[in-house]
Protein backbone atom coordinates (compact mmCIF):
# COMPACT_ATOMS: atom_id res chain seq x y z
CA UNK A 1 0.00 0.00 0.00
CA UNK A 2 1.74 3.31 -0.85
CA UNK A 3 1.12 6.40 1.14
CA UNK A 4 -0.84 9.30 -0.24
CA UNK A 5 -0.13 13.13 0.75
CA UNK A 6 -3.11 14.77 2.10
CA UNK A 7 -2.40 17.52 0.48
CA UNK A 8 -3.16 15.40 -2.85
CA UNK A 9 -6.36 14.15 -1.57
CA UNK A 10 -7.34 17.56 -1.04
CA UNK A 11 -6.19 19.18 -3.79
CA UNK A 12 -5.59 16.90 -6.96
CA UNK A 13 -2.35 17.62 -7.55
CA UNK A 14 1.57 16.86 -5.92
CA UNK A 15 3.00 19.94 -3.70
CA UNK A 16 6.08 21.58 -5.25
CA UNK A 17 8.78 22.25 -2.77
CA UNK A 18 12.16 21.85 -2.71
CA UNK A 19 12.96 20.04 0.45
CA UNK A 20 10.77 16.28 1.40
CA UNK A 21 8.89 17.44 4.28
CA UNK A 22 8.57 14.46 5.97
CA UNK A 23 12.48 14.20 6.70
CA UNK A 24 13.92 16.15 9.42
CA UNK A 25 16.45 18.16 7.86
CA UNK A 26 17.80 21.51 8.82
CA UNK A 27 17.24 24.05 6.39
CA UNK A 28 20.20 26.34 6.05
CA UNK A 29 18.39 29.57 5.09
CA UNK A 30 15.73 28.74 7.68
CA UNK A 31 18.41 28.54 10.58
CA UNK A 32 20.02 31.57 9.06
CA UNK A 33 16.92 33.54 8.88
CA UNK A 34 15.88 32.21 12.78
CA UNK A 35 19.89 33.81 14.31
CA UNK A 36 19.02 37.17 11.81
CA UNK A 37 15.62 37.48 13.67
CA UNK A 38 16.98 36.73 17.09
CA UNK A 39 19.17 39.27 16.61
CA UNK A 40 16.97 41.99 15.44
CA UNK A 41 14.81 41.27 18.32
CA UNK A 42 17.93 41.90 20.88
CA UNK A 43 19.11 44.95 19.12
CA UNK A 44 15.23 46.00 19.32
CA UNK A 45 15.02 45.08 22.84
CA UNK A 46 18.58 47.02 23.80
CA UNK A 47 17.08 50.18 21.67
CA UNK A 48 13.79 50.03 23.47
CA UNK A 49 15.62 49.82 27.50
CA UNK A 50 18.10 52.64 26.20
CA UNK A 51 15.45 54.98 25.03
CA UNK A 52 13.42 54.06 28.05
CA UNK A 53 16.26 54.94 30.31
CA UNK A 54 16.70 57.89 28.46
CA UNK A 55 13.64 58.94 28.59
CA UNK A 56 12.57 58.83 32.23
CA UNK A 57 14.24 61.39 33.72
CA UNK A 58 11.92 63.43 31.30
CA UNK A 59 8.60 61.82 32.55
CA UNK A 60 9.49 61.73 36.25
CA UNK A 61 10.25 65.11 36.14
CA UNK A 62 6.56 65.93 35.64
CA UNK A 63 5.74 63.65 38.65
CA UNK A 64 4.45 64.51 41.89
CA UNK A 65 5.57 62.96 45.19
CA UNK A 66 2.68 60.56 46.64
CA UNK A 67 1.70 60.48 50.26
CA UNK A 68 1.98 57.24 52.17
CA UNK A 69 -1.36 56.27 53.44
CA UNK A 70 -2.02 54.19 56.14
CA UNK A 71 -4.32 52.07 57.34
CA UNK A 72 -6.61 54.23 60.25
CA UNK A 73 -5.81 57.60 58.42
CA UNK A 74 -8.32 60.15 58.05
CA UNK A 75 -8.99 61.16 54.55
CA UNK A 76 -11.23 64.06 52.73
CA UNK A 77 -12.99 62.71 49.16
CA UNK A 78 -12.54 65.95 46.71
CA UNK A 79 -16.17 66.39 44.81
CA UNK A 80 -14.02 67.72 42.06
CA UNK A 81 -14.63 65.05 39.46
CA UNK A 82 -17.80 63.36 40.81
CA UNK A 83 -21.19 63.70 38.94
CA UNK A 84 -24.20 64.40 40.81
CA UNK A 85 -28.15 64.82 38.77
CA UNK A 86 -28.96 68.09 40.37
CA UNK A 87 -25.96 70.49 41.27
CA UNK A 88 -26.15 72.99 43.43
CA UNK A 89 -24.49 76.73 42.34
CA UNK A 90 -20.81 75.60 42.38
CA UNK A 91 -20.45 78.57 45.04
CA UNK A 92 -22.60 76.95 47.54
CA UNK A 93 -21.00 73.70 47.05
CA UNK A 94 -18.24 72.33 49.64
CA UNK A 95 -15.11 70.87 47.62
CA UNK A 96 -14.59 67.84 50.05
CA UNK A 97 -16.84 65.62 51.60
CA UNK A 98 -16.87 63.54 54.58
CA UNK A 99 -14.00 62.14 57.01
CA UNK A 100 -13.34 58.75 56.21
CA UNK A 101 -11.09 56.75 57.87
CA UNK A 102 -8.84 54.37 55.60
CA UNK A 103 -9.73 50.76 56.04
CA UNK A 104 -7.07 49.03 53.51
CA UNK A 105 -4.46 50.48 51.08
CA UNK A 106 -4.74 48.52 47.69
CA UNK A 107 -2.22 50.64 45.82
CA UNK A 108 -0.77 54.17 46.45
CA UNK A 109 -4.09 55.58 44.11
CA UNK A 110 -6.83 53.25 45.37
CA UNK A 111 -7.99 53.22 49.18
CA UNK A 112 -10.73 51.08 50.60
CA UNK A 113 -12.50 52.90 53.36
């Protein structure tokens, strides 16, 4: 019984290609091509951590320091960017709300109170 390719069953005709599939043979121009994309990768990555170094200084310049909050702290809510349905004249309006008293830290901008 001699073996048939599926991809003659499927398709009526023999594949064209160079190299016999079925054997495990290494490809010259495929290793080559694998080391030249390795090594555009690793240039890519070096690029990427030098620019990023470079360019840090820059962004943390614009940065503010963050207080450490504690658990048991007492902490104003600004109304600044909450939405209420009916607003009172902005004048009238307090700009913080409540004493809350910090229950859990999740991460230096989210507190659980």
């Amino acid at each position: 019984m001699t073996k048939v390719s599926p991809f003659i069953v499927n398709y009526r005709r023999e594949l064209k290609i160079r190299v016999d599939i079925r054997r495990k043979v290494k490809v010259e121009e495929a290793t080559e091509f694998l080391e030249r994309i390795k090594k555009i990768q690793e240039e890519a990555r070096v690029a990427l951590r030098k620019t990023q170094e470079e360019m840090k200084p820059q962004a943390d310049r614009e940065r503010k320091k963050v207080k450490e909050w504690k658990n048991g702290n007492k902490v104003m809510l600004s109304i600044k960017d909450l939405v209420f349905k009916k607003r009172l004249a902005k004048k009238l309006v307090d700009l913080y709300v409540g004493s809350y008293i910090i229950d859990k830290v999740v991460s230096t901008n989210v507190i659980k109170s």
